[in-house]
C-alpha atoms as a PDB file:
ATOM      1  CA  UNK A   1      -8.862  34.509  -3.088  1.00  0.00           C
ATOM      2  CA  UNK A   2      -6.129  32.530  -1.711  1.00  0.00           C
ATOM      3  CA  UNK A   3      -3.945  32.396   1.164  1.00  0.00           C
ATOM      4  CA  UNK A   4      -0.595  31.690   1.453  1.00  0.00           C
ATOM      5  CA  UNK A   5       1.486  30.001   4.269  1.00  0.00           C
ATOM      6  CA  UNK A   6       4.414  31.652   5.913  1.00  0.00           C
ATOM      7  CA  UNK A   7       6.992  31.323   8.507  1.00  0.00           C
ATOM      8  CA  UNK A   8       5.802  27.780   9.216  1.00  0.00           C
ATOM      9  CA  UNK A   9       8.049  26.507  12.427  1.00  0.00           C
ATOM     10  CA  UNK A  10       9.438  23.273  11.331  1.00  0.00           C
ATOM     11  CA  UNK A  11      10.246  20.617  14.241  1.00  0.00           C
ATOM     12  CA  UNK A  12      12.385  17.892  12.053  1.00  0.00           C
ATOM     13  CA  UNK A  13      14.688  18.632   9.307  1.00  0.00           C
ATOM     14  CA  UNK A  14      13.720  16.377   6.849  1.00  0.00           C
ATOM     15  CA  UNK A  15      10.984  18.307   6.357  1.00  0.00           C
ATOM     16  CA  UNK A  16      12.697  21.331   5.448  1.00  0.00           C
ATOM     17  CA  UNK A  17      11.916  21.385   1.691  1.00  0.00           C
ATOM     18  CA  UNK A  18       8.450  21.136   2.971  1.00  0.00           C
ATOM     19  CA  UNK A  19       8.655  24.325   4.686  1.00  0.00           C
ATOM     20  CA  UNK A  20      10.405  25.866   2.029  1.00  0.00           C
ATOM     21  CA  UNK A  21       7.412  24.733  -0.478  1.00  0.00           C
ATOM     22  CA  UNK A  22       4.657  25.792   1.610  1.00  0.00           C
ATOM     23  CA  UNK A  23       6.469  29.467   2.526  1.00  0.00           C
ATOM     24  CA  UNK A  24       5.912  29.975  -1.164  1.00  0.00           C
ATOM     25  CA  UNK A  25       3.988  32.799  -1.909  1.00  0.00           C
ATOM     26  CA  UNK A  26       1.490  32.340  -4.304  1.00  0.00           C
ATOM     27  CA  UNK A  27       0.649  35.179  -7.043  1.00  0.00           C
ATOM     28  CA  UNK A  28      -2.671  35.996  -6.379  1.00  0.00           C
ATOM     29  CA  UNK A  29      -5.079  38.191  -8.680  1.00  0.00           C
ATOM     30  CA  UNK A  30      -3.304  41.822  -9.350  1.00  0.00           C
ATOM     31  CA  UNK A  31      -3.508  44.975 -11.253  1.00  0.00           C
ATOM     32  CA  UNK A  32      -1.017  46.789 -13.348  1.00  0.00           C
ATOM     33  CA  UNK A  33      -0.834  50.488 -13.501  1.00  0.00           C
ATOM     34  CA  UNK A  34       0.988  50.980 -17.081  1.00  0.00           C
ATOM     35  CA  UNK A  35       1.531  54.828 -17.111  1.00  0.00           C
ATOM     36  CA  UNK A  36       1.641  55.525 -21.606  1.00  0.00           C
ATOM     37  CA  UNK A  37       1.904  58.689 -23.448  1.00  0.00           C
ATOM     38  CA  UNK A  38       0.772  58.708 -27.266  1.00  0.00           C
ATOM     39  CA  UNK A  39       1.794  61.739 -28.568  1.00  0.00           C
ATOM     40  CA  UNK A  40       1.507  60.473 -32.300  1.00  0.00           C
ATOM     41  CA  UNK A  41      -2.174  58.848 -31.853  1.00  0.00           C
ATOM     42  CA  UNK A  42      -3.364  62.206 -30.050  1.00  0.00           C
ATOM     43  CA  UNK A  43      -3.247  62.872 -26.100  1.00  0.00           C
ATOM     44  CA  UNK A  44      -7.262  62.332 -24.467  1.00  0.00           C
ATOM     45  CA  UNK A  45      -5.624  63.460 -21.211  1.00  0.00           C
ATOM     46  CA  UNK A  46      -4.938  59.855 -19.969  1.00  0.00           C
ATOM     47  CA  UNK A  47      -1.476  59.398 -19.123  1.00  0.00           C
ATOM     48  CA  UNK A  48      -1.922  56.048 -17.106  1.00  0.00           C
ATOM     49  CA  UNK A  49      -4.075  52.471 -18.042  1.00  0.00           C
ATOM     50  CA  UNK A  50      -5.742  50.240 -15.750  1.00  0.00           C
ATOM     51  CA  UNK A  51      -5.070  46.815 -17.497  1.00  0.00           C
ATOM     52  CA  UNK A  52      -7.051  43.878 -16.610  1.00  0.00           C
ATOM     53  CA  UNK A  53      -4.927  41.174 -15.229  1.00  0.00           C
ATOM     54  CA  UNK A  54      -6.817  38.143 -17.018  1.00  0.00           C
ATOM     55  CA  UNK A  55      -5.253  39.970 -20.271  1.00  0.00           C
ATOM     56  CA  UNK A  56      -1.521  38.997 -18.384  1.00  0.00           C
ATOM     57  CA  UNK A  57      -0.550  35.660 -18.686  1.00  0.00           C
ATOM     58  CA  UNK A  58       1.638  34.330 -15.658  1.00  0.00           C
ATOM     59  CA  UNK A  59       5.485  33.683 -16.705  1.00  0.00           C
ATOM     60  CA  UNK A  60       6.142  30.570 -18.510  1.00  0.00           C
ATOM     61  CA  UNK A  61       8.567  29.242 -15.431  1.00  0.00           C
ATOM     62  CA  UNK A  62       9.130  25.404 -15.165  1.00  0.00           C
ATOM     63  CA  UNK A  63       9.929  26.053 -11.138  1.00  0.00           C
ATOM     64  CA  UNK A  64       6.463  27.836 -10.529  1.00  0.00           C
ATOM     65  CA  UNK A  65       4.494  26.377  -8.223  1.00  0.00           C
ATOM     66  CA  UNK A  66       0.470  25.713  -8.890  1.00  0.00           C
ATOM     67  CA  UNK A  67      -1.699  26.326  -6.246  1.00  0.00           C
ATOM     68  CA  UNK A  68      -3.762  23.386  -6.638  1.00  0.00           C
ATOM     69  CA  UNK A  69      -1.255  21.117  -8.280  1.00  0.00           C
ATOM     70  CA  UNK A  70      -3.195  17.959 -10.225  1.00  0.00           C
ATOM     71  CA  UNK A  71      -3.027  14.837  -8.044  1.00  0.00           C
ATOM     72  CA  UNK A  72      -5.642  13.145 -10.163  1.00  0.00           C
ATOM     73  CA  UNK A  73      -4.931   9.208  -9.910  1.00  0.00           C
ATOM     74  CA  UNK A  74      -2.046   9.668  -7.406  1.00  0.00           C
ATOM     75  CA  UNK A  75      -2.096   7.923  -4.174  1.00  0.00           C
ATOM     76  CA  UNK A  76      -2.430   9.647  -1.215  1.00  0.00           C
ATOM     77  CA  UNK A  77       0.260  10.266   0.889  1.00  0.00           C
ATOM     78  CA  UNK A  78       0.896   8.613   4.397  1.00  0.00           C
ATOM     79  CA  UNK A  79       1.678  11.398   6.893  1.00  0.00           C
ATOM     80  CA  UNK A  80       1.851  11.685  10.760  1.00  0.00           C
ATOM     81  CA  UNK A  81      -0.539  14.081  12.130  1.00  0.00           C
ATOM     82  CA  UNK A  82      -1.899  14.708  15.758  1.00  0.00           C
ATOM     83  CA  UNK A  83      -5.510  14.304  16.617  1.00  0.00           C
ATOM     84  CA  UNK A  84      -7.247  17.177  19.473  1.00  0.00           C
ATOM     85  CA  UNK A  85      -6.121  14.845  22.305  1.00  0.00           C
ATOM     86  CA  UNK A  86      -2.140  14.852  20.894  1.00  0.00           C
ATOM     87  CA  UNK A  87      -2.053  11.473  19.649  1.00  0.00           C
ATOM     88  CA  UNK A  88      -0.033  10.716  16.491  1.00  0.00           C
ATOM     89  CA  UNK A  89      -2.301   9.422  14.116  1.00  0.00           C
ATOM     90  CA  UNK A  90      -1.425   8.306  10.210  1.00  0.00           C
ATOM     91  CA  UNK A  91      -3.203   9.618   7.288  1.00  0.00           C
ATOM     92  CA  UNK A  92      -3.376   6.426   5.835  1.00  0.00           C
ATOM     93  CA  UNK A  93      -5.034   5.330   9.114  1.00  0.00           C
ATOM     94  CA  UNK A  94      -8.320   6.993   7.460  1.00  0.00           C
ATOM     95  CA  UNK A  95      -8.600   4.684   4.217  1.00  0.00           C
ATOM     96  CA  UNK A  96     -10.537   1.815   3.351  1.00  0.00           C
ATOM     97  CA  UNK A  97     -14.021   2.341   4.855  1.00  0.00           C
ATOM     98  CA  UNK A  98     -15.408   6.021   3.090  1.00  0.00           C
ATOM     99  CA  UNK A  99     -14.243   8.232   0.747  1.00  0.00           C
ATOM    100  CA  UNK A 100     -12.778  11.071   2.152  1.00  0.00           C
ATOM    101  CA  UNK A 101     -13.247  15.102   1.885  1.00  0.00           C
ATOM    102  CA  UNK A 102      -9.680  16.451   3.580  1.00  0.00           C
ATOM    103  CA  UNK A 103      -9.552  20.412   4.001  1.00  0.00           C
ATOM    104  CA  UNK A 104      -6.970  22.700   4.463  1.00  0.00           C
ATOM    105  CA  UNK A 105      -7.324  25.596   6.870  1.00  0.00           C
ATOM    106  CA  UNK A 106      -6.466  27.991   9.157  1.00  0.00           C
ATOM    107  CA  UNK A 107      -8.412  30.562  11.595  1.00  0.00           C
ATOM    108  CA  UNK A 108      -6.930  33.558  10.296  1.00  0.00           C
ATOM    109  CA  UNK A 109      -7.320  32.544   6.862  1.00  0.00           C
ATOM    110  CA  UNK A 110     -10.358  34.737   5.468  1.00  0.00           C
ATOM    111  CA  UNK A 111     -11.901  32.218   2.645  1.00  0.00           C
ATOM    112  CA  UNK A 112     -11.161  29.236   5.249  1.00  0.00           C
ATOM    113  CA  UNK A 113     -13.313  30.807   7.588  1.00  0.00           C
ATOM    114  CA  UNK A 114     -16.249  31.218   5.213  1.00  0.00           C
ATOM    115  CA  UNK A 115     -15.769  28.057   4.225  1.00  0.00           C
ATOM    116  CA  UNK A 116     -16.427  26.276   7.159  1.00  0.00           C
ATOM    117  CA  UNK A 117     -19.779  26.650   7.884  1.00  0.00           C
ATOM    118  CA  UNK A 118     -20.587  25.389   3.844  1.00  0.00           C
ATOM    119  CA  UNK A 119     -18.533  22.486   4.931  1.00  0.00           C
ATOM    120  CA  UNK A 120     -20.129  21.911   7.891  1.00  0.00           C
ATOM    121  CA  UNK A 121     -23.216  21.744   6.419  1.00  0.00           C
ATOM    122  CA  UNK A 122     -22.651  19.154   3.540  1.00  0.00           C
ATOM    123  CA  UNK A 123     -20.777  17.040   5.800  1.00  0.00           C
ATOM    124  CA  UNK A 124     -24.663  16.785   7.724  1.00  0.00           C
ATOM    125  CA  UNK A 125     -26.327  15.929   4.653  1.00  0.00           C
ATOM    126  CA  UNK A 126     -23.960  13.333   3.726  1.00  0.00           C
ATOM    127  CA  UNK A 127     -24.170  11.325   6.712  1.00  0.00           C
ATOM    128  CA  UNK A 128     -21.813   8.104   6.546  1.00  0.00           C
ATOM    129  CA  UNK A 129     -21.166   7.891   3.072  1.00  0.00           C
ATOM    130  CA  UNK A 130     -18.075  10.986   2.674  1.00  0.00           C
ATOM    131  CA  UNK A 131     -16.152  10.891   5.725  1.00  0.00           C
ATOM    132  CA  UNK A 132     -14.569  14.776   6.561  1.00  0.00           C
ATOM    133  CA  UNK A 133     -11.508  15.386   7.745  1.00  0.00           C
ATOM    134  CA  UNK A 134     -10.307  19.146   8.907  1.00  0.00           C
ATOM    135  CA  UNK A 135      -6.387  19.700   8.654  1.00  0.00           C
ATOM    136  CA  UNK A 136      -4.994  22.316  10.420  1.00  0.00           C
ATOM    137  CA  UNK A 137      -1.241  23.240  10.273  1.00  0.00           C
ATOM    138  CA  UNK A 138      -0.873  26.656  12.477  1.00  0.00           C
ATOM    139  CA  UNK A 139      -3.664  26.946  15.284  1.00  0.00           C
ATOM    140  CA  UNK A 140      -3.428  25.481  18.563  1.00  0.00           C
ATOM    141  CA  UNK A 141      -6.367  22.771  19.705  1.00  0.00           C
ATOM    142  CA  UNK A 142      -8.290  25.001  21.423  1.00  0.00           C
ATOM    143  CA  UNK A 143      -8.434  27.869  19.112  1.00  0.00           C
ATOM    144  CA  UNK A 144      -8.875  24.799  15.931  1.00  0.00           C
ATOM    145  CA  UNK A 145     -11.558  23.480  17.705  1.00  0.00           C
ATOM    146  CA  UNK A 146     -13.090  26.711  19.033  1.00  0.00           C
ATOM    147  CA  UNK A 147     -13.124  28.398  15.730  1.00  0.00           C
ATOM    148  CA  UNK A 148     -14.771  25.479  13.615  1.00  0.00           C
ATOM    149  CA  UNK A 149     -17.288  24.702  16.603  1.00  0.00           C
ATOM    150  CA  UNK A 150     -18.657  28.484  16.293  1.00  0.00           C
ATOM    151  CA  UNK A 151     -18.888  27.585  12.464  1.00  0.00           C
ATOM    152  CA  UNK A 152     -20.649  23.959  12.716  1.00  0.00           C
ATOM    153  CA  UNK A 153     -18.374  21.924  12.333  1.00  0.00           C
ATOM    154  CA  UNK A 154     -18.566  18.335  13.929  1.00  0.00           C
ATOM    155  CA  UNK A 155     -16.001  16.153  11.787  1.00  0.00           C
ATOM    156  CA  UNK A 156     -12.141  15.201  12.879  1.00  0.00           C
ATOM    157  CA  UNK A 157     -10.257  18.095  13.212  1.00  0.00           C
ATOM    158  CA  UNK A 158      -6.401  16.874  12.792  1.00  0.00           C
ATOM    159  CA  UNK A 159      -3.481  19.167  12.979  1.00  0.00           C
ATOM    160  CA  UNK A 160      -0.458  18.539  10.250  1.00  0.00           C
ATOM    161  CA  UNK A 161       2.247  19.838  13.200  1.00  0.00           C
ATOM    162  CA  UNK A 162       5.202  18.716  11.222  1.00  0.00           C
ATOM    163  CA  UNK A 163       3.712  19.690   7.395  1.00  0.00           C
ATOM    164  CA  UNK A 164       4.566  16.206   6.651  1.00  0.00           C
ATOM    165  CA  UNK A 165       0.518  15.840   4.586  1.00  0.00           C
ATOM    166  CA  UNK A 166       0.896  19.251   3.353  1.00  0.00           C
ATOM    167  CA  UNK A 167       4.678  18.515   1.608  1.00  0.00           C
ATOM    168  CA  UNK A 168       3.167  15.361   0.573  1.00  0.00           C
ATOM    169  CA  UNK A 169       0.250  16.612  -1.249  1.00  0.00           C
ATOM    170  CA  UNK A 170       2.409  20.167  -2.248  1.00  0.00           C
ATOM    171  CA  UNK A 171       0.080  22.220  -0.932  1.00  0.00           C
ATOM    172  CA  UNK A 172       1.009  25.967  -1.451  1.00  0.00           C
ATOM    173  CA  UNK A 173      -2.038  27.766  -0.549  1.00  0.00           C
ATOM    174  CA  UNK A 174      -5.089  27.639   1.602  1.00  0.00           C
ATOM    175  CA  UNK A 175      -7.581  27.141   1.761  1.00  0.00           C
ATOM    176  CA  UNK A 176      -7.101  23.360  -0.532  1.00  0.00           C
ATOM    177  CA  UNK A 177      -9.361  20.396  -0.287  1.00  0.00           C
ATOM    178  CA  UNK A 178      -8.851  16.800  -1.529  1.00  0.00           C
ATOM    179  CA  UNK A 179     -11.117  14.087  -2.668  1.00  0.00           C
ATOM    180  CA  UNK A 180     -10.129  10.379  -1.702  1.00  0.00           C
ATOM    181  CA  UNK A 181     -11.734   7.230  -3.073  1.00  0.00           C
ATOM    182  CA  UNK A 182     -11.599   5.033   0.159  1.00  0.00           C
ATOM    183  CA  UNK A 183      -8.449   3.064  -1.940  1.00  0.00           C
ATOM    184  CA  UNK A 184      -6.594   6.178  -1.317  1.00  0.00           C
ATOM    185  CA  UNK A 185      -6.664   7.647  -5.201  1.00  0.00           C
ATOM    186  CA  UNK A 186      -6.497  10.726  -5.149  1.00  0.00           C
ATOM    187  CA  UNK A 187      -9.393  12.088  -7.490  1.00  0.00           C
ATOM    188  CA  UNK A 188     -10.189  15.651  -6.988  1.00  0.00           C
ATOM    189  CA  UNK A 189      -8.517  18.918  -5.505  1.00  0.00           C
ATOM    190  CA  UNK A 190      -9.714  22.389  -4.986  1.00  0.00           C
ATOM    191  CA  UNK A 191      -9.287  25.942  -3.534  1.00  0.00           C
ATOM    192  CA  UNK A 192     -12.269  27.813  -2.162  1.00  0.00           C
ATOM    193  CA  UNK A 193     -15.632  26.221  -2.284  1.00  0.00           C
ATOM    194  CA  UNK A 194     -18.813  27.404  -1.266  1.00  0.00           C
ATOM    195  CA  UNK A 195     -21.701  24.687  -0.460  1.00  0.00           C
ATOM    196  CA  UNK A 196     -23.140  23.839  -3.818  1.00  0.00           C
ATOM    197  CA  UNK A 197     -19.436  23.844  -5.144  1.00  0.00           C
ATOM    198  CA  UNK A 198     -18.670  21.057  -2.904  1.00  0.00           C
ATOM    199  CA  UNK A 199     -21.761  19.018  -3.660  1.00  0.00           C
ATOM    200  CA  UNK A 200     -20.660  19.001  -6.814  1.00  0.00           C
ATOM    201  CA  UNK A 201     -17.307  17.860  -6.400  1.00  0.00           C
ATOM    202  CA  UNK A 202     -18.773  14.771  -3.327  1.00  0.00           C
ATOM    203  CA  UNK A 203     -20.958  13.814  -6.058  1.00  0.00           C
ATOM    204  CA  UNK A 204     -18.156  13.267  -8.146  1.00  0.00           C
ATOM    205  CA  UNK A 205     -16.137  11.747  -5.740  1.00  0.00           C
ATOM    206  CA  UNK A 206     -19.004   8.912  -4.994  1.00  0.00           C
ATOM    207  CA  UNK A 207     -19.328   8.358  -8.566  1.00  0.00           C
ATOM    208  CA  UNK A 208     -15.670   7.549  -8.223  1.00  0.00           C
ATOM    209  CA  UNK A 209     -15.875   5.416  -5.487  1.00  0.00           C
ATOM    210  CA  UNK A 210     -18.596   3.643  -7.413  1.00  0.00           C
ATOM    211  CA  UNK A 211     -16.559   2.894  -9.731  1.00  0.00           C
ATOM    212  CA  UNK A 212     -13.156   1.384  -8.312  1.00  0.00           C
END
């Protein structure tokens, strides 16, 4: 299950494509009710099919937009966000010493919130190694900060006020997490994730930074 972004108030208009890309509502699972009458084959009294929509492929459009778009070997973007006491702080600011675990999420989000506590935990058994980062583009501080704390969580919590790392990383549905080696390459990206998920994808992401 994902969750889209809406109505996303947007403070500078060069961001406006951003807030048109993140308003984008993003199709979901869904089921078909195809009503069918077969008089030649015989009538077994049902007149309507339940189809199962993994036998529906999506429309072959060139302008649809993938939830978790593939940033594998991209750099990642510089952005201005603010920090819990206001200041402006630059994404970029956060390379060169860890790898980095950046997630997406919001409070009324329903698979952000049971992510959070998963997070929480494997960001304590990872010490200093994976440095995590919580981005947060709709609450304010003290309902971000409320909301993880109930859940465990200790690392940064950053708000994206101006969408300027969610446009940058085309981000279309929450909740979304990205890897980064501590070069800034982008090497992995994800929707939901429960705990032994994201071991699996921190392992990968050390193996990474082993290698650069």
């Amino acid at each position: 299950m994902v969750i889209s972004l809406r109505n996303v108030k947007i403070e500078r208009p060069r961001l406006l494509v951003g807030s048109l890309l993140a308003a984008v509502l993003v199709i979901g699972g869904f089921v078909v009710w195809q009503l069918s009458a077969d008089s030649e084959a015989g009538d077994d009294g049902v007149d309507a099919v339940l189809e199962d929509p993994q036998d529906r492929a999506l429309p072959d459009d060139e302008f649809a937009i993938d939830p978790v778009p593939d940033l594998d070997g991209d750099a990642f973007p510089e952005a201005t966000l603010l920090d819990a006491a206001g200041n402006e702080v630059s994404s970029t600011s956060w390379l060169g010493d860890t790898p980095l675990v950046i997630n997406f999420w919001f409070s009324t989000c329903i698979p952000c919130e049971r992510e959070l506590a998963d997070f929480a935990e494997v960001d304590a058994e990872t010490g200093e190694e994976v440095r995590f980062i919580g981005v947060n583009p709709l609450d304010t501080v003290p309902v971000m900060e409320r909301f993880a704390g109930e859940r465990g969580v200790e690392y940064d919590l950053m708000r994206d006020e101006w969408v300027e790392l969610q446009t940058g990383l085309g981000v279309a549905a929450f909740p979304y997490t990205v890897f980064v080696t501590s070069e800034g390459e982008i090497v992995g990206q994800t929707g939901v994730l429960d705990a032994d998920g994201l071991r699996t994808e921190v392992d990968a992401l050390l193996e990474a930074e082993n290698r650069a």
